[in-house]
C-alpha atoms as a PDB file:
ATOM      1  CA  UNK A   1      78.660  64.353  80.141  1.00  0.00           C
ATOM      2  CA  UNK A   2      76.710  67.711  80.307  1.00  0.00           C
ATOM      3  CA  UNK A   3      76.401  67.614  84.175  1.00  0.00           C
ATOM      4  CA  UNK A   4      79.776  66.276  84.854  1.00  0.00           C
ATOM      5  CA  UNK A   5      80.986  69.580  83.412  1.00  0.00           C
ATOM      6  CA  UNK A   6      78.720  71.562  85.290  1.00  0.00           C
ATOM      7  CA  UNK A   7      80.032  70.391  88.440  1.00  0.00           C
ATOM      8  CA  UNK A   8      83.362  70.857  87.194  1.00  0.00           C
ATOM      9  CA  UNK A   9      82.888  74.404  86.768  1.00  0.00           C
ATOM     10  CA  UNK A  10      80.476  75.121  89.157  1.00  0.00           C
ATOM     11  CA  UNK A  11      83.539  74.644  91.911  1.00  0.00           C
ATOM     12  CA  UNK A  12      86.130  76.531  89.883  1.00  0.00           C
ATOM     13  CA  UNK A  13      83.071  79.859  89.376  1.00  0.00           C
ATOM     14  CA  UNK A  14      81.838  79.973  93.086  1.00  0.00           C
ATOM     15  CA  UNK A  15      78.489  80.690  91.005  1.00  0.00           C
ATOM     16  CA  UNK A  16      76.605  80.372  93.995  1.00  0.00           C
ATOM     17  CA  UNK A  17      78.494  82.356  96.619  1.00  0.00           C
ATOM     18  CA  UNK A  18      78.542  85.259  94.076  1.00  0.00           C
ATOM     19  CA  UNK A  19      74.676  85.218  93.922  1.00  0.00           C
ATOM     20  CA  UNK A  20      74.599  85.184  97.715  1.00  0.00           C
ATOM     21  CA  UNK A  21      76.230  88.357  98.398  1.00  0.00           C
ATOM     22  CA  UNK A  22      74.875  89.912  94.961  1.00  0.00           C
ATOM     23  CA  UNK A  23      78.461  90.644  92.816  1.00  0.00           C
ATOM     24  CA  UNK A  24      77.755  90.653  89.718  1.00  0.00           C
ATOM     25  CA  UNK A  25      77.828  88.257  86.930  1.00  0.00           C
ATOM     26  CA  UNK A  26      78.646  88.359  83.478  1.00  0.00           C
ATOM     27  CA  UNK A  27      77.747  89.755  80.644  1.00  0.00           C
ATOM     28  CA  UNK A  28      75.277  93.230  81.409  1.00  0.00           C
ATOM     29  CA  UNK A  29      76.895  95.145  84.033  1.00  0.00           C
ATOM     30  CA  UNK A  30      80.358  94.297  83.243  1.00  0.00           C
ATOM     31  CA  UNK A  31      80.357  94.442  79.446  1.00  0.00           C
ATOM     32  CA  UNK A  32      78.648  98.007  80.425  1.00  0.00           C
ATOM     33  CA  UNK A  33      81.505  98.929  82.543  1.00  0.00           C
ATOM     34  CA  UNK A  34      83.945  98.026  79.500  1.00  0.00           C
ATOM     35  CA  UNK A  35      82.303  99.333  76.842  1.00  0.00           C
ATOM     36  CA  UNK A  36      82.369 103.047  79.122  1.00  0.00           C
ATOM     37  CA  UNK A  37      85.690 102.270  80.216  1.00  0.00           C
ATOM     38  CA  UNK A  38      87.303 100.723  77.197  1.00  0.00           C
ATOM     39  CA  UNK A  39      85.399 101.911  73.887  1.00  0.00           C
ATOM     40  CA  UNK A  40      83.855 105.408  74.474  1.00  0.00           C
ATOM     41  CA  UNK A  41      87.221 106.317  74.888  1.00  0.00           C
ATOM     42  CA  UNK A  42      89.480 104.635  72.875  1.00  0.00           C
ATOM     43  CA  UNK A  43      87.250 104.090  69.584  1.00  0.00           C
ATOM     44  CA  UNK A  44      86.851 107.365  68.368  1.00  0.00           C
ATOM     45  CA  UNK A  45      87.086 108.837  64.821  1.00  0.00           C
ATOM     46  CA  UNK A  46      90.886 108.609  63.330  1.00  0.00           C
ATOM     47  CA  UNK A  47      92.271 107.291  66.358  1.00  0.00           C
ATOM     48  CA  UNK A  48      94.909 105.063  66.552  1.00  0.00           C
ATOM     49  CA  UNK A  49      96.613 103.653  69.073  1.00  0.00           C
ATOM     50  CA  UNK A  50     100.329 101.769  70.193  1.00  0.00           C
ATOM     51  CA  UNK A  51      99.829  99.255  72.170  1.00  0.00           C
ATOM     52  CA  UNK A  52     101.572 100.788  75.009  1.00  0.00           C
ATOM     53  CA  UNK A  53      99.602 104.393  74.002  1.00  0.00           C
ATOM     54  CA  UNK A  54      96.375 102.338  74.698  1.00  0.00           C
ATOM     55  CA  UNK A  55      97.464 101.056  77.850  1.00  0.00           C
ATOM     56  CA  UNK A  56      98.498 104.205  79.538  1.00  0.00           C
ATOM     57  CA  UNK A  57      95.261 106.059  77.933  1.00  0.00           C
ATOM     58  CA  UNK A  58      93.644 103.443  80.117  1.00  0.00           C
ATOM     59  CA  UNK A  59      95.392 103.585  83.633  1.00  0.00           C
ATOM     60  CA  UNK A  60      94.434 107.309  83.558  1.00  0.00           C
ATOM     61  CA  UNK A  61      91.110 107.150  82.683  1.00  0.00           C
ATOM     62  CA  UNK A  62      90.851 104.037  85.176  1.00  0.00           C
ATOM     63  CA  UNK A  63      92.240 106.629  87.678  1.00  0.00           C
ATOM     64  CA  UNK A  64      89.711 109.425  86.432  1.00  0.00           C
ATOM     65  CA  UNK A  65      87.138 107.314  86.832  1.00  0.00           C
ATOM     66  CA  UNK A  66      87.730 106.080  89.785  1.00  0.00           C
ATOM     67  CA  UNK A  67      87.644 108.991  91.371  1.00  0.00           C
ATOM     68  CA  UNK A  68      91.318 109.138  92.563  1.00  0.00           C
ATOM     69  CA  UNK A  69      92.320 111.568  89.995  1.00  0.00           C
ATOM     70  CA  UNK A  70      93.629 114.278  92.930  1.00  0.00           C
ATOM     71  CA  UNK A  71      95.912 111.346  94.721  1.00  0.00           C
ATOM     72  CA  UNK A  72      97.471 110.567  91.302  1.00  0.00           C
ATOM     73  CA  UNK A  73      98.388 113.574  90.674  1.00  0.00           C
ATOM     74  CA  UNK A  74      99.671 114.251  93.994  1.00  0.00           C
ATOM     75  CA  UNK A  75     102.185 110.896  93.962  1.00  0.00           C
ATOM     76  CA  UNK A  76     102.583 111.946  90.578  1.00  0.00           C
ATOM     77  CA  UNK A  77     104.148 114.948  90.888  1.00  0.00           C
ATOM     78  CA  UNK A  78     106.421 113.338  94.123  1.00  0.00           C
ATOM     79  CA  UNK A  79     107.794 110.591  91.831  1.00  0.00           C
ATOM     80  CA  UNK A  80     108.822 113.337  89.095  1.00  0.00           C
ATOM     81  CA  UNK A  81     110.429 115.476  91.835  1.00  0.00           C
ATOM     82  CA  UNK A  82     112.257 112.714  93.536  1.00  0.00           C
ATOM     83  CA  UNK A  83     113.125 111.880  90.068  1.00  0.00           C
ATOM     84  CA  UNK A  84     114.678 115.437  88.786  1.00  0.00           C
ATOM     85  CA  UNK A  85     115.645 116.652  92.113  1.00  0.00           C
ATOM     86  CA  UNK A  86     117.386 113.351  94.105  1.00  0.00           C
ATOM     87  CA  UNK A  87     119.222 115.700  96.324  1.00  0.00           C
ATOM     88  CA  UNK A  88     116.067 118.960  97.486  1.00  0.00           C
ATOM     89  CA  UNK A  89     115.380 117.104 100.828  1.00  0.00           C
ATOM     90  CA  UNK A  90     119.359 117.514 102.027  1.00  0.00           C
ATOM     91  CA  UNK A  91     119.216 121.019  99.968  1.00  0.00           C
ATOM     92  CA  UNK A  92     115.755 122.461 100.961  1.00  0.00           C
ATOM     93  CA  UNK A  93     116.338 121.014 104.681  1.00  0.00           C
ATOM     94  CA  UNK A  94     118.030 122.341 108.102  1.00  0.00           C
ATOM     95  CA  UNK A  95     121.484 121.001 107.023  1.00  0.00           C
ATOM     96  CA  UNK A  96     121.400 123.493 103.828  1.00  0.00           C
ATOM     97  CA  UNK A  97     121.228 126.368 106.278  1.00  0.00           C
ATOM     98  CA  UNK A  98     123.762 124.670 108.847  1.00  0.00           C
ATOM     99  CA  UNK A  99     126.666 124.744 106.079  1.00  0.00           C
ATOM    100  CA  UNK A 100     125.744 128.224 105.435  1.00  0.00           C
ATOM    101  CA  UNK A 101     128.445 130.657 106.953  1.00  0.00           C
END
């Protein structure tokens, strides 16, 4: 019974092709990376957190840590312009000056 579900597994985990090309498995390194990612950040004293709170604390320390904190902010700031501004490329353009008498 014991091996049966061993080799059931063993094809759905690709155990072995993981350990050939050293990814890591499990528990140490990637209950590290959550606890740094996760609880250092979000387990402080007197916080409390929405659901929705905690996930976007998340995608922007993700981001931060990451180290793509400059490209967010760059799209960022692109999306909020297109956003509050539809119309600044036909303004700020050459056809803004071509309807100019």
């Amino acid at each position: 019974m014991k091996t049966e579900l061993v080799d059931e597994f063993r094809s759905c985990t690709k155990w072995y092709a993981t350990r050939i090309v050293r990814y890591p498995i499990a528990s140490g390194v990637i209950e590290g990376a959550c606890r740094h990612l996760i609880k250092d950040s979000m387990e402080r004293a007197g916080m409390h957190w929405s659901l929705e709170g905690a996930h976007a604390m998340l995608d922007v320390r993700s981001v931060c840590l990451g180290g793509q904190w400059e490209l967010f902010q760059e799209q960022r700031i692109e999306q909020e312009k297109n956003c509050l501004y539809p119309h600044r490329a036909f303004v700020a353009g050459e056809a803004f000056f071509a309807l100019a008498p």
